[in-house]
Protein backbone atom coordinates (compact mmCIF):
# COMPACT_ATOMS: atom_id res chain seq x y z
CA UNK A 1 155.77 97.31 94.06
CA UNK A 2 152.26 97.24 95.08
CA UNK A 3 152.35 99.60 97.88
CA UNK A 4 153.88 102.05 95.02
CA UNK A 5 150.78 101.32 92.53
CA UNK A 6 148.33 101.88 96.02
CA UNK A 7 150.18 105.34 95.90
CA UNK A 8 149.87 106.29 92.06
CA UNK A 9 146.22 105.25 92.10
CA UNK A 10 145.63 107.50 95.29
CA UNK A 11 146.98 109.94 94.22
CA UNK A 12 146.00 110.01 90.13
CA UNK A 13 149.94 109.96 89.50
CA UNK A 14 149.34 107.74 86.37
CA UNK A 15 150.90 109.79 83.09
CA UNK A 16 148.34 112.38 81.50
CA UNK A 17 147.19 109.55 78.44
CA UNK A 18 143.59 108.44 77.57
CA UNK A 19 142.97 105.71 80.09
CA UNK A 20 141.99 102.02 78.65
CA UNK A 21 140.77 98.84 79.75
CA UNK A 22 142.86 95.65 78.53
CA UNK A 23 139.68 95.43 76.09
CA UNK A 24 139.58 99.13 74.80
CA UNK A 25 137.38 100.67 76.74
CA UNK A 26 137.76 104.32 77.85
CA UNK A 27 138.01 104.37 81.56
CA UNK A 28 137.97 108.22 83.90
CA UNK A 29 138.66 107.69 87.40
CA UNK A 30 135.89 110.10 88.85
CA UNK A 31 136.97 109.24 92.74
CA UNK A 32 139.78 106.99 92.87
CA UNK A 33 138.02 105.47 96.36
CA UNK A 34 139.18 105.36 99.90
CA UNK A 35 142.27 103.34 100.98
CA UNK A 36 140.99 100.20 102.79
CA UNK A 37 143.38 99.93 106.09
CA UNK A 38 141.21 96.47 106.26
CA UNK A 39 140.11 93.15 104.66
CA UNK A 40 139.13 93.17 101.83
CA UNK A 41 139.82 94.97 98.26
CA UNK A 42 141.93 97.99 98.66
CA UNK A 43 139.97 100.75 97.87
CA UNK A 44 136.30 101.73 98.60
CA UNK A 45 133.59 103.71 97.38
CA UNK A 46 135.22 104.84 93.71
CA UNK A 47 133.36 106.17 90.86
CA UNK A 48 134.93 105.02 87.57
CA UNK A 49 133.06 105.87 84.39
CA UNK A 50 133.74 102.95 81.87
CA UNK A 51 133.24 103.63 78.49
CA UNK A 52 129.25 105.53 79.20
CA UNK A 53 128.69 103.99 82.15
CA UNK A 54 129.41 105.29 85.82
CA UNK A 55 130.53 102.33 87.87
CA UNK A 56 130.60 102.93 91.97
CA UNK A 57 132.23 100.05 94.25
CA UNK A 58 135.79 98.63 94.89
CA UNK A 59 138.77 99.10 93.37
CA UNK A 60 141.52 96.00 93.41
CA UNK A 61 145.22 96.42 93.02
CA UNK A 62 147.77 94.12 92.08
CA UNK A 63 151.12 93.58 90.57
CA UNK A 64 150.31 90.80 88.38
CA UNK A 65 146.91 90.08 86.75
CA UNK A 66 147.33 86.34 88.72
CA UNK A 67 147.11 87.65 91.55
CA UNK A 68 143.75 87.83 91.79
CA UNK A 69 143.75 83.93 91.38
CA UNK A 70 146.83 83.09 93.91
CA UNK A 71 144.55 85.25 96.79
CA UNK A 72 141.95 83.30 95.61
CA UNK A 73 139.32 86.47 95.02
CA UNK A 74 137.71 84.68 92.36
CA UNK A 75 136.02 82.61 95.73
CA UNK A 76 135.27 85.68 97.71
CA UNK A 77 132.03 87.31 97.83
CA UNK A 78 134.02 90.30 99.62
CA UNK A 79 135.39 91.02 96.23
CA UNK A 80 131.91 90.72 94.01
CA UNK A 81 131.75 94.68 94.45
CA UNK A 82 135.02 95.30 92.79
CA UNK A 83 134.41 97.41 89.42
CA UNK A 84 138.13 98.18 88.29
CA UNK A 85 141.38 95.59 88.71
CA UNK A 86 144.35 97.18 88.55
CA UNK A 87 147.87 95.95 87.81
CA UNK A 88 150.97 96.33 86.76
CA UNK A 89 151.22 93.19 84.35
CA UNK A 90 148.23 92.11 82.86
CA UNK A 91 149.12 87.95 82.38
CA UNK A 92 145.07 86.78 82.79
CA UNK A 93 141.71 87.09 82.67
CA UNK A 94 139.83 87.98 86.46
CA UNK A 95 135.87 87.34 87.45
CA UNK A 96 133.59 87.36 90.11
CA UNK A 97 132.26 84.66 91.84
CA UNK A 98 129.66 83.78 89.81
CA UNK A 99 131.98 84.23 86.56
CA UNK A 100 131.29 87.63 85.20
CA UNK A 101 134.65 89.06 83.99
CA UNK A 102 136.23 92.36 85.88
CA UNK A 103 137.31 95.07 83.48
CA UNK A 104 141.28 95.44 84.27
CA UNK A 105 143.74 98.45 84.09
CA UNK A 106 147.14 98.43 83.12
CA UNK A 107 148.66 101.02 85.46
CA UNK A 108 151.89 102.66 83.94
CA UNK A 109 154.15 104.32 87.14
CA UNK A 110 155.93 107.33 85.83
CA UNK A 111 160.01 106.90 85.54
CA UNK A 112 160.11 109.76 88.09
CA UNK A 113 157.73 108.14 90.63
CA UNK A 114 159.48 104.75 90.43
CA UNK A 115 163.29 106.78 90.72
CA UNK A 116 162.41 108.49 94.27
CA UNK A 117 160.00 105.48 95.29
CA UNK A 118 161.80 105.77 99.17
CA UNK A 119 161.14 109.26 99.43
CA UNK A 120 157.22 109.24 97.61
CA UNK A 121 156.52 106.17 100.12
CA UNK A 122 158.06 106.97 103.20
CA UNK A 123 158.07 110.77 103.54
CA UNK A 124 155.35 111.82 106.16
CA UNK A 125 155.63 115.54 106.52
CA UNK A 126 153.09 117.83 104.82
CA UNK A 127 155.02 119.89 102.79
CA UNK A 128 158.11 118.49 102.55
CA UNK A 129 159.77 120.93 100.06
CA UNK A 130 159.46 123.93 102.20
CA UNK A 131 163.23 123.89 103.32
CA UNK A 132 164.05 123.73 99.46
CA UNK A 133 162.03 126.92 98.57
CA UNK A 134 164.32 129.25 99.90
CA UNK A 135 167.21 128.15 97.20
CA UNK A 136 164.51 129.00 94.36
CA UNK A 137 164.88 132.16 92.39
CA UNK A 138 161.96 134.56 92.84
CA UNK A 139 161.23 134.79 89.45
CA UNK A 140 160.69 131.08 89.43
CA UNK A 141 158.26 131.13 92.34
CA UNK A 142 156.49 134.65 90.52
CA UNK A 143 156.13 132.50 87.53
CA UNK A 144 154.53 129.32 89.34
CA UNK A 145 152.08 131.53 91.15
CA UNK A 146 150.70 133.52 88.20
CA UNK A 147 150.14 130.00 87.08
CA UNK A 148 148.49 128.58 89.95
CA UNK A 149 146.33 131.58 90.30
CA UNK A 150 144.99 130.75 86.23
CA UNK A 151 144.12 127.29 87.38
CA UNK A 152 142.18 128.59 90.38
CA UNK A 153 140.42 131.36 88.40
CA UNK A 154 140.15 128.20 85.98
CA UNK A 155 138.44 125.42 88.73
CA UNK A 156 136.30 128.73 89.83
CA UNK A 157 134.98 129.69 86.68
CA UNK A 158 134.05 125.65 85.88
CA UNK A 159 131.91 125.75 89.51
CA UNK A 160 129.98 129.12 88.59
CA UNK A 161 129.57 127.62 84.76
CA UNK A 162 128.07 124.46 86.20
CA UNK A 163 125.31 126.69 88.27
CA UNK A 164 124.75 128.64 85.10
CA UNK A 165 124.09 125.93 83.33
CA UNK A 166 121.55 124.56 86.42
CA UNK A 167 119.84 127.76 86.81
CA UNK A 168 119.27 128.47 83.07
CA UNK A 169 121.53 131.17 82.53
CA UNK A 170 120.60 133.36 85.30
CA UNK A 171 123.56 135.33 86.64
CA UNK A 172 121.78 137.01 89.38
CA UNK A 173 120.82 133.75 91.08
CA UNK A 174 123.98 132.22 90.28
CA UNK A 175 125.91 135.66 91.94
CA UNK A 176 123.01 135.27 95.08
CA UNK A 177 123.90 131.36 95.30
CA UNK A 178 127.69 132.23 95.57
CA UNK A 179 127.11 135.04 97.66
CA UNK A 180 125.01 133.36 100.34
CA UNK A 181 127.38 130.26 100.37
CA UNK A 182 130.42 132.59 101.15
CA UNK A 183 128.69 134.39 103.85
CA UNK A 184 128.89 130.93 105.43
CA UNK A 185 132.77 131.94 105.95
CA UNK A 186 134.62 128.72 105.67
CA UNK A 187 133.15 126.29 108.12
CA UNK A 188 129.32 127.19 107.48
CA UNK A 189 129.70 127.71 103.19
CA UNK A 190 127.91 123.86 102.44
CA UNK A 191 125.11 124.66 104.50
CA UNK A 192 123.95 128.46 103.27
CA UNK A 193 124.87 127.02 99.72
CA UNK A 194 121.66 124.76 100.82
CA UNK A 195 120.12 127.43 102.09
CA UNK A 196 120.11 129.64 98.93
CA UNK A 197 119.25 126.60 96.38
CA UNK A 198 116.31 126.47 98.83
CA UNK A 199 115.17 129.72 98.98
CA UNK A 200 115.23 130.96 95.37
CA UNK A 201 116.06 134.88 94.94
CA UNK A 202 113.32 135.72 93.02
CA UNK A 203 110.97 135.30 96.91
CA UNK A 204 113.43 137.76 98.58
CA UNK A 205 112.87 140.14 95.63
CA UNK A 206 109.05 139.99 95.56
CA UNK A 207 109.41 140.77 99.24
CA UNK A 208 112.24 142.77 99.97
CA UNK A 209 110.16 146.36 100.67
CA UNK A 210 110.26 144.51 104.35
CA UNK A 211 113.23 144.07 106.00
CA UNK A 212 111.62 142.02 108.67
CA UNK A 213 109.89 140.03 105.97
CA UNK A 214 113.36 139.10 104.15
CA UNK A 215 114.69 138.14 107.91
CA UNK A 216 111.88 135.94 108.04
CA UNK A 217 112.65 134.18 105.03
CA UNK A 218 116.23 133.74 105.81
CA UNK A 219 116.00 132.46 109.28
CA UNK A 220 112.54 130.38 108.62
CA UNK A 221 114.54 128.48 105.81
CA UNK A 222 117.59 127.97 108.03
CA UNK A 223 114.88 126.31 110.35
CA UNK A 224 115.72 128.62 113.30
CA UNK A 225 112.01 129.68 113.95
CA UNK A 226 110.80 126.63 115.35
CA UNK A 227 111.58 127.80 119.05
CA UNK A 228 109.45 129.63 121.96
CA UNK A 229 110.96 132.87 122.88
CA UNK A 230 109.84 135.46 124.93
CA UNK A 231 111.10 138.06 122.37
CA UNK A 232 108.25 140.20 120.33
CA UNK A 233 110.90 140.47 117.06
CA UNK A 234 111.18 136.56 117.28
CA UNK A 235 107.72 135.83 117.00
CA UNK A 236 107.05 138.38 114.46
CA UNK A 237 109.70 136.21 112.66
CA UNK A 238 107.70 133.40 112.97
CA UNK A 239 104.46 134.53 111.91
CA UNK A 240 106.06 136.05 108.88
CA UNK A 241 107.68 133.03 108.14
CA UNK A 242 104.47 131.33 108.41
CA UNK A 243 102.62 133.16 105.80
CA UNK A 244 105.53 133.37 103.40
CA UNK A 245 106.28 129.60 103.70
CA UNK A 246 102.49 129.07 102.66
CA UNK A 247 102.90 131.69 100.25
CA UNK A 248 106.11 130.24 98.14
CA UNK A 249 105.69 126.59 99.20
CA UNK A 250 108.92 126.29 101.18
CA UNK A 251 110.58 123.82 102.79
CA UNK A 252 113.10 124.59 105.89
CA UNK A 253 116.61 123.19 106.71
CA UNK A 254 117.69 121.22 109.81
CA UNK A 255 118.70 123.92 111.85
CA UNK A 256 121.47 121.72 113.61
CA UNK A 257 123.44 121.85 110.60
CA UNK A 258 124.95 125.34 110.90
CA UNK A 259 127.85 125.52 113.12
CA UNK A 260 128.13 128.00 115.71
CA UNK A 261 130.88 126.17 118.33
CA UNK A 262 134.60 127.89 118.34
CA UNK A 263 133.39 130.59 116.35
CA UNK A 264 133.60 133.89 117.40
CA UNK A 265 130.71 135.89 117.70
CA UNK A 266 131.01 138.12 114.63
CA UNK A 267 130.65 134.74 112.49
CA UNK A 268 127.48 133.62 114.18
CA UNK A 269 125.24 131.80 111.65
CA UNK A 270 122.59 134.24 112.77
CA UNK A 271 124.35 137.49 112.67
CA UNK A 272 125.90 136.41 108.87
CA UNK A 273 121.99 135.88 107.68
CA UNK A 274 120.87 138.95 109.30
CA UNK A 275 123.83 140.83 107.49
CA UNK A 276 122.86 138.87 104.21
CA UNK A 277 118.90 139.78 104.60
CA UNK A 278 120.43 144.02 105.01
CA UNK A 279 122.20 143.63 101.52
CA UNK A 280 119.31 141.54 99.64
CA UNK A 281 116.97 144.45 101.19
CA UNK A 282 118.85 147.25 99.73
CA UNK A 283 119.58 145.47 95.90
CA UNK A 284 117.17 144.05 93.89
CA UNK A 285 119.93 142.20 91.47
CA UNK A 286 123.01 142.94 93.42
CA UNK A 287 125.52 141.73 90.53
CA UNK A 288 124.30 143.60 87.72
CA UNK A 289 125.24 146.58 90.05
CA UNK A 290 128.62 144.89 90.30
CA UNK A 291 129.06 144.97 86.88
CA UNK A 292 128.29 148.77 86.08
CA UNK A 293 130.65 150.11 88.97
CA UNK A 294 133.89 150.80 88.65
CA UNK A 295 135.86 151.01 91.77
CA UNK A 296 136.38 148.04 94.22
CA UNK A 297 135.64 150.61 96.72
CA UNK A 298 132.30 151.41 95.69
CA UNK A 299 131.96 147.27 95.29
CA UNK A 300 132.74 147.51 98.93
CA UNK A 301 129.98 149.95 99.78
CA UNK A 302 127.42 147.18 98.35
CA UNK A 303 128.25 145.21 101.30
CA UNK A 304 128.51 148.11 104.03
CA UNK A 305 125.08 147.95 104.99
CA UNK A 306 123.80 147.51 107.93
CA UNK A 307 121.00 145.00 109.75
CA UNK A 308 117.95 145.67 111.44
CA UNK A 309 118.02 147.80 114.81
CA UNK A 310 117.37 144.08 116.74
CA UNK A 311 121.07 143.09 115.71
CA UNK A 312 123.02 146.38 117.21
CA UNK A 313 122.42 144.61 120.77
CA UNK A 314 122.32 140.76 119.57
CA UNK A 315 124.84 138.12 117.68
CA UNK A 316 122.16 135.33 117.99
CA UNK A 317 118.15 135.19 119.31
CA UNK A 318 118.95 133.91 122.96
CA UNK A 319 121.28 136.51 124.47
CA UNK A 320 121.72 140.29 124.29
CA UNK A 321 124.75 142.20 123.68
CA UNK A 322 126.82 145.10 124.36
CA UNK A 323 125.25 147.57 121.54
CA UNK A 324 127.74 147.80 118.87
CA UNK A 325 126.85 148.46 115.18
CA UNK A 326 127.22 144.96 113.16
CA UNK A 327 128.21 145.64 109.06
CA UNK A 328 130.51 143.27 107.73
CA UNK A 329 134.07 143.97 108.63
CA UNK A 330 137.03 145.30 106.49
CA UNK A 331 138.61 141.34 106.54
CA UNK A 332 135.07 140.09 105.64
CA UNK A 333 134.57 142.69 102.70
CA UNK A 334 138.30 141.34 101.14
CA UNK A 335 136.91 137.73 101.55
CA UNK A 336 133.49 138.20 99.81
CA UNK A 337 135.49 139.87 97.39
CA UNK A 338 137.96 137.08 96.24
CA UNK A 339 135.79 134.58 96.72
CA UNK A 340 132.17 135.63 95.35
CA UNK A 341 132.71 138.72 93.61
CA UNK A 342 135.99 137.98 91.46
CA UNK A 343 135.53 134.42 90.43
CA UNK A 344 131.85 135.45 89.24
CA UNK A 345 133.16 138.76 87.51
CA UNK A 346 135.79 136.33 85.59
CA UNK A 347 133.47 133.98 84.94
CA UNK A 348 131.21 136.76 83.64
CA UNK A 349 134.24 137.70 81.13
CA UNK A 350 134.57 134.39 79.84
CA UNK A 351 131.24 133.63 78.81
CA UNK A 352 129.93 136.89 77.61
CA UNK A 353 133.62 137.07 75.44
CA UNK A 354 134.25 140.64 77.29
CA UNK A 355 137.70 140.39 78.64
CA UNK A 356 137.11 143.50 80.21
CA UNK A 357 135.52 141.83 83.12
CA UNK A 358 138.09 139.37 83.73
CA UNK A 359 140.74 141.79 83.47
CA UNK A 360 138.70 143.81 86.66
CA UNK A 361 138.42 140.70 88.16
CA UNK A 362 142.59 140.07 88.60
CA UNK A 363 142.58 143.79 89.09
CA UNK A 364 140.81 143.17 92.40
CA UNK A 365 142.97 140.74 93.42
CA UNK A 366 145.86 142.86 92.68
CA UNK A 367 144.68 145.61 94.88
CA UNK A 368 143.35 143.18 97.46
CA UNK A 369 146.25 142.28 100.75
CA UNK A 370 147.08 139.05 100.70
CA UNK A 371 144.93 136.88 102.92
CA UNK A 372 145.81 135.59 106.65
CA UNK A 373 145.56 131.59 106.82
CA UNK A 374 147.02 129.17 108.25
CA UNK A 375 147.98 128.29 104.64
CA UNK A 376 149.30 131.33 103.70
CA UNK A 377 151.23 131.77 106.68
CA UNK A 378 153.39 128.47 106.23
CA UNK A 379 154.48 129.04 102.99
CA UNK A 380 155.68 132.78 103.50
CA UNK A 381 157.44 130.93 106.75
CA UNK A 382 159.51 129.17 104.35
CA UNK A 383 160.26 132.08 102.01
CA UNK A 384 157.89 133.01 99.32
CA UNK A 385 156.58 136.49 99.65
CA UNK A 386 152.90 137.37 98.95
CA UNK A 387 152.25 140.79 97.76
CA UNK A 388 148.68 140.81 97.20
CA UNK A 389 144.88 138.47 96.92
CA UNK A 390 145.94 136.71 93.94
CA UNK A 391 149.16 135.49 95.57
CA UNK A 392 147.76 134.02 98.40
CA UNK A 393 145.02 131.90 96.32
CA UNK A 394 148.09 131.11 94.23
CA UNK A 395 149.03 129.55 97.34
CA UNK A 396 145.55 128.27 98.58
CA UNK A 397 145.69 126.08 95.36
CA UNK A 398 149.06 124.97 95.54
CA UNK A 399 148.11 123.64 99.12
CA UNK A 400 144.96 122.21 98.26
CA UNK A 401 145.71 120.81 94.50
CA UNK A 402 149.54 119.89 94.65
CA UNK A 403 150.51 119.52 98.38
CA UNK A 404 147.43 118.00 100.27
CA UNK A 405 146.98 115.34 96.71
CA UNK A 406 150.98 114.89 96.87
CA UNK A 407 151.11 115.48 93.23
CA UNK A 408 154.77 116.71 93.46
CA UNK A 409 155.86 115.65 90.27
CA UNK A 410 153.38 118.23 88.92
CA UNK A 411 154.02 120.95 91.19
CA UNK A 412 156.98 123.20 89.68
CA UNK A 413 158.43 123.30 93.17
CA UNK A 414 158.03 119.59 94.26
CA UNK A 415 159.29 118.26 90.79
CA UNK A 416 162.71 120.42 90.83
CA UNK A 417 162.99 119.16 94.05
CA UNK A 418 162.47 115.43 93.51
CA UNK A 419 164.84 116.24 90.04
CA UNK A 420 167.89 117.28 92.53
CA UNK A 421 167.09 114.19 94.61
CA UNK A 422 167.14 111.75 91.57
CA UNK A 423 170.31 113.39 90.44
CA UNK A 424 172.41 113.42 93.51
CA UNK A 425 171.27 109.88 94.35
């Protein structure tokens, strides 16, 4: 029965009630912690919030209350760091070492969970309901992904609400921020994110009349001017940088942070921030333009500009390259769209109470093909068909929310299936 609490705690398969301590206290399990494969308690590095106050540490899991006792944790120091004990039965009191009392949990397992405990526990494959799909009526599977694609429009709008709310309302920085962390394309987003919270818009603006000088910025932040090349554009990089660092008080990134291995040369860190500097160059508050147009091809055409002459023969500032024009491609332009322009757009809607905006914002999904990924790809493998954008990040979050978190009995899908499994069992 423990290993089957271990897997309700992982995976925050508790029923949807207020949580409580055994003495009344509100508890929300921020991080539920890392399974500990080890000694000591069972998971790691949590974050419960306690009534007001965030607790990090160890989480302990038992079937009985006395357990704690009968493994004889009250004597361990190993078990000093453990914030939240969690059981099945509460039957006593638990403390440290030194005698201070541990807040405890009564876990509750779902009927469901405890009804296909063999196949919750012991089933190993990713997505294990992919064979079932194909008995599903379409209209059930439509239905599920119009509603996966709210919650992911949803979990969107919530991340561009909390940089609203950090950058005091301003929708230009918060579009620039999005924009610059997308450019990133999947394996580089976390680090241009960092890049754009540390180069604030408002210095490209004051300075984009120079291309060169908006390079500078770009690639001075990203800390990628700190070598000695024998190239004349490089070093007028650098002493731009130099007096514009001065000039704004800037700091620059670790430069070994961006990612250029296995990616292929289009996606080059440097070639995405020379791209980025071409489109901050030619708008001075690229979302407001966003906003007034009408047509997601014109919203294409905002991003169809091209970099300096230096990038037609380079990807990166050590080699030179076959000369070949370098605006962002057609795949690219679909990519920024559903994942800068449309979640901002929606959000936009939402908070300004014009559902105008959010209704242009599914429209663009609508008119958008679906996208290629290796997530995409295994579930129209198995049968569902994808027909445009807002299908396939119906199907991103499905992956990422439901499958990868194992929270089939909340999945539409995963739930019928485990419901035919309980019933022909």
């Amino acid at each position: 029965m423990e290993r089957l609490l271990h897997y309700v705690w992982k995976y925050k398969l508790y029923p949807a009630m207020p949580l409580l301590t055994t003495d009344g206290r509100p508890v929300s399990v921020i991080d539920p912690g890392t399974l500990n494969s080890d000694a000591g308690p069972d998971f790691f590095n949590a974050k419960i919030k306690i009534a007001d106050t965030l607790w990090g540490g160890s989480v302990e899991i038992h079937t009985r209350a006395s357990d704690w006792l009968v493994h004889r944790h009250d004597k361990d120091k190993a078990y000093d760091a453990v914030i939240l004990h969690v059981v099945e039965c509460v039957d006593c009191e638990v403390r440290r070492t030194d005698g201070e009392p541990i807040p405890q949990l009564k876990l509750i397992v779902p009927e469901a969970i405890v009804k296909n405990i063999d196949w919750l526990l012991y089933r190993e494959v990713a997505m294990p309901c992919l064979g079932y799909i194909p008995e599903i009526e379409p209209l059930y599977i439509s239905s599920w992904l119009d509603a996966l694609l709210g919650e992911r429009l949803e979990r969107k709008t919530a991340d561009i609400f909390r940089l609203l709310d950090l950058y005091g309302g301003d929708w230009n920085e918060v579009f620039y921020i999005t924009l610059t962390r997308n450019f990133g394309f999947g394996v580089n987003n976390d680090i241009f994110e960092r890049l754009a919270k540390s180069l604030p818009l408002r210095c490209i603006q004051k300075q984009r009349g120079s291309h060169s000088q908006v390079e500078a910025m770009l690639f001075g932040q990203a800390g990628m001017l700190d070598e000695t090349l024998d190239c004349p554009y490089y070093r007028l990089l650098q002493r731009e940088y130099r007096f514009l660092r001065h000039k704004f008080g800037l700091t620059p990134l670790d430069p070994s942070q961006f990612r250029s291995l296995r990616i292929r040369p289009v996606n080059f860190p440097c070639l995405k921030l020379a791209q980025l500097a071409a489109v901050w160059t030619q708008y001075d508050t690229l979302f407001s333009v966003i906003l007034a147009v009408g047509s997601i091809g014109r919203i294409k055409q905002c991003f169809r500009v091209s970099p300096s002459v230096y990038w037609e023969t380079h990807y990166n500032f050590r080699s030179v390259s076959a000369r070949k024009e370098k605006q962002v491609g057609e795949n690219s332009l679909c990519i920024l769209l559903i994942n800068t322009v449309v979640p901002v757009l929606f959000a936009y809607g939402v908070r300004s109470k014009q559902p105008e905006y959010c209704d242009r914002a599914i429209h663009i999904l609508e008119s958008l093909p679906p996208e290629k990924n290796a997530i995409v790809s295994g579930f129209t493998q198995a049968g569902i068909k994808t027909g445009h954008a807002g299908d396939s990040q119906a199907l991103v979050q499905l992956k990422r929310e439901y499958c990868e978190k194992k929270k089939c009995l909340y999945c539409r899908i995963g739930f019928r299936y485990l419901k035919q499994i309980s019933q022909s069992t």
